[in-house]
N, C-alpha and C. Protein backbone atom coordinates (compact mmCIF):
# COMPACT_ATOMS: atom_id res chain seq x y z
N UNK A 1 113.39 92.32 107.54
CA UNK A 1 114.23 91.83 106.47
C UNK A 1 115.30 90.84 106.94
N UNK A 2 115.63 91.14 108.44
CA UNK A 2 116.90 90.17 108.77
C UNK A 2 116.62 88.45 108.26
N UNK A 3 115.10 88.40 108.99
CA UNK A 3 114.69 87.07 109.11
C UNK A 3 114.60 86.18 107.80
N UNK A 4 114.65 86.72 106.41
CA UNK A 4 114.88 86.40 105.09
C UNK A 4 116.12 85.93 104.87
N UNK A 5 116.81 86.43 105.36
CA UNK A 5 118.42 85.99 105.15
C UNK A 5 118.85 86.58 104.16
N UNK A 6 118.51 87.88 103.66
CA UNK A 6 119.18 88.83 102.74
C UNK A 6 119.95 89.85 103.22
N UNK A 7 119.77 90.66 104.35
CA UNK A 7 121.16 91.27 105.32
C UNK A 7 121.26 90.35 106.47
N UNK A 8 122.45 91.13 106.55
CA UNK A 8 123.34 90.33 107.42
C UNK A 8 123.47 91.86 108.84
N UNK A 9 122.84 91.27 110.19
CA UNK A 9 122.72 92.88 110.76
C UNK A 9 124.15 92.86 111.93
N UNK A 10 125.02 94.15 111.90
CA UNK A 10 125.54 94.40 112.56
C UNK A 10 125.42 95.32 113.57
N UNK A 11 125.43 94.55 114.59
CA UNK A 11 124.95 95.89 115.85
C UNK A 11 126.37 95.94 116.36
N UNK A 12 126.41 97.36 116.59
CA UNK A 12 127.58 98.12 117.46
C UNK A 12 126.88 98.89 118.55
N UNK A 13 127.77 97.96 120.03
CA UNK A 13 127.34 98.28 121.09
C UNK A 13 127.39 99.89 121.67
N UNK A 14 126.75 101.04 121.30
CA UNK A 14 126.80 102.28 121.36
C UNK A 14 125.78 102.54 121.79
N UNK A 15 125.62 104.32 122.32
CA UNK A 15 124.57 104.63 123.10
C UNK A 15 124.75 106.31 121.98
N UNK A 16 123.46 106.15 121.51
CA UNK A 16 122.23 105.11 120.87
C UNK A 16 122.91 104.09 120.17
N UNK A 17 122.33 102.86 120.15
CA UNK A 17 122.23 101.73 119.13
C UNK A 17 122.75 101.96 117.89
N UNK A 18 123.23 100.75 117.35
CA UNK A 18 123.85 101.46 116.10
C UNK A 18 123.68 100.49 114.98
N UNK A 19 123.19 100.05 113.81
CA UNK A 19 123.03 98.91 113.62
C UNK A 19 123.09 99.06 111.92
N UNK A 20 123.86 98.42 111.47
CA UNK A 20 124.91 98.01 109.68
C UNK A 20 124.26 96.95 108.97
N UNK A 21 123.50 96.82 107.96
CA UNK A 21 123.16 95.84 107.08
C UNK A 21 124.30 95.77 106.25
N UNK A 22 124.55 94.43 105.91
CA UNK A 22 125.53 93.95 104.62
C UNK A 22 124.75 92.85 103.61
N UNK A 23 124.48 93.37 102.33
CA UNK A 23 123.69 92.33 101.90
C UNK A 23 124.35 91.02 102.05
N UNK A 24 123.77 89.82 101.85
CA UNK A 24 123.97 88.37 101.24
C UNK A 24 123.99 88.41 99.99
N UNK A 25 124.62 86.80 99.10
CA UNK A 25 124.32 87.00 97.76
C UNK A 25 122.99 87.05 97.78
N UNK A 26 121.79 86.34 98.78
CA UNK A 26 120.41 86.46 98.46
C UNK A 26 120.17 87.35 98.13
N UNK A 27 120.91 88.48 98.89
CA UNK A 27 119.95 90.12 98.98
C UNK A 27 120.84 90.42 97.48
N UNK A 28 121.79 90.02 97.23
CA UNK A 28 122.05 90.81 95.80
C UNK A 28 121.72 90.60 94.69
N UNK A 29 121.32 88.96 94.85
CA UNK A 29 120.62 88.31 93.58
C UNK A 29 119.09 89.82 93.91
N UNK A 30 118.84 89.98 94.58
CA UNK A 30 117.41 90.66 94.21
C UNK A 30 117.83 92.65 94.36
N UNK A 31 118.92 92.92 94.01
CA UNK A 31 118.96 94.11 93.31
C UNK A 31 118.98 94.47 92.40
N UNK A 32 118.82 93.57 91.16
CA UNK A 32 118.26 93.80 89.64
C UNK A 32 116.96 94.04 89.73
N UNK A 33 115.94 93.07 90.73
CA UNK A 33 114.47 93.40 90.98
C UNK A 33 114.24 94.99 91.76
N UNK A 34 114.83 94.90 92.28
CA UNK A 34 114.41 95.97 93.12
C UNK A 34 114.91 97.63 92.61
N UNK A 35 116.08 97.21 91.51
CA UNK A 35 116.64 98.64 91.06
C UNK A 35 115.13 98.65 90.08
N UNK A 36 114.72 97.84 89.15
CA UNK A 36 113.70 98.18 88.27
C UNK A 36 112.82 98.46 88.70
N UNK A 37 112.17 97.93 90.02
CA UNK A 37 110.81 98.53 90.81
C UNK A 37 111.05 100.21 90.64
N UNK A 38 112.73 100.19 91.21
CA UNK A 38 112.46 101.83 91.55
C UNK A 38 112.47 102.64 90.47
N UNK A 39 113.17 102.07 89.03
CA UNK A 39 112.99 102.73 87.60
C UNK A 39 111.53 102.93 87.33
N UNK A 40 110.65 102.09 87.57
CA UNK A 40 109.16 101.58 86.68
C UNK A 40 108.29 102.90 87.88
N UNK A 41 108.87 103.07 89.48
CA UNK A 41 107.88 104.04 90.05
C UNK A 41 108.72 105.18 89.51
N UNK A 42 109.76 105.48 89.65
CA UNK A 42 110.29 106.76 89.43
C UNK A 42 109.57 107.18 88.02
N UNK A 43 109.31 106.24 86.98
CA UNK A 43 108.92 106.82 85.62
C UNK A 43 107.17 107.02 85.38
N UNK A 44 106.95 106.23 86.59
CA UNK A 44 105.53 106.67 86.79
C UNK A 44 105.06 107.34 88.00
N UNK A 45 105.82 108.23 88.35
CA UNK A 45 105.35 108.46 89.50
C UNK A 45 103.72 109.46 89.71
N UNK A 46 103.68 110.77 88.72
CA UNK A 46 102.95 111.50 88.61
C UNK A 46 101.48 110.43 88.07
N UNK A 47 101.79 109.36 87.73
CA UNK A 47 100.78 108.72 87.00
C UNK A 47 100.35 107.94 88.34
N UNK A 48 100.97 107.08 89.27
CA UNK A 48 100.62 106.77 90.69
C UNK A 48 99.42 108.23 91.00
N UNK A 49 100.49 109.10 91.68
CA UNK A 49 99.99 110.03 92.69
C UNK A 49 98.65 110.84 91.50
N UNK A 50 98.48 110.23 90.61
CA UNK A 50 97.11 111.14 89.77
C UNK A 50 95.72 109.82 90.43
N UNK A 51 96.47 108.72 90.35
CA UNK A 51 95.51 107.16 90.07
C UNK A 51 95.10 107.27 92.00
N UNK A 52 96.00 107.72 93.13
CA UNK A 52 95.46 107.78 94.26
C UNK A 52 94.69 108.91 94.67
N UNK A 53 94.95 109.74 93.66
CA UNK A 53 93.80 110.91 93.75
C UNK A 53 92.52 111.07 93.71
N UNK A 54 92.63 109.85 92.38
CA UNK A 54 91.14 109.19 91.94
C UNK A 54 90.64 108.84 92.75
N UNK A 55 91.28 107.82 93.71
CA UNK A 55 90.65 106.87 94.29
C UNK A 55 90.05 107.43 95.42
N UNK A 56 91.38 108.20 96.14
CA UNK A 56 90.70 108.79 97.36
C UNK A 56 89.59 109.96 97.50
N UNK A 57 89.54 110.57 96.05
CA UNK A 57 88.10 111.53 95.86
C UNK A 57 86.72 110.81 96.27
C-alpha cells in the first residue's frame, strides 16, 4: 500500500520493529469506497460463504 501513496509509513526504531500508517488525502478520498465494500460484505456475508460452498463442493 505504501507504494500508492495513500499511507504515509512511520517506522520507529524499536526492537521489534514498529511501524504507523497515516492516511494521505489519497487514502481518505477512498474511505467512502472502502467503508461501503465493508457495508455491501458485512450484509452479505452468509450469502458469500453459502456461494463458496457451492463452488468448492
Amino acid at each position: 500500500m505504501p507504494t500508492c501513496g495513500a499511507p504515509i509509513p512511520a517506522v520507529h526504531p524499536t526492537v521489534p520493529p514498529r511501524v504507523e500508517y497515516t492516511l494521505t488525502e489519497a487514502g481518505h478520498g477512498l474511505r467512502a469506497t472502502v467503508d461501503r465494500t465493508w457495508d455491501w460484505t458485512y450484509r452479505y456475508f452468509r450469502h458469500i460463504e453459502s456461494a463458496r460452498g457451492r463452488f468448492e463442493a
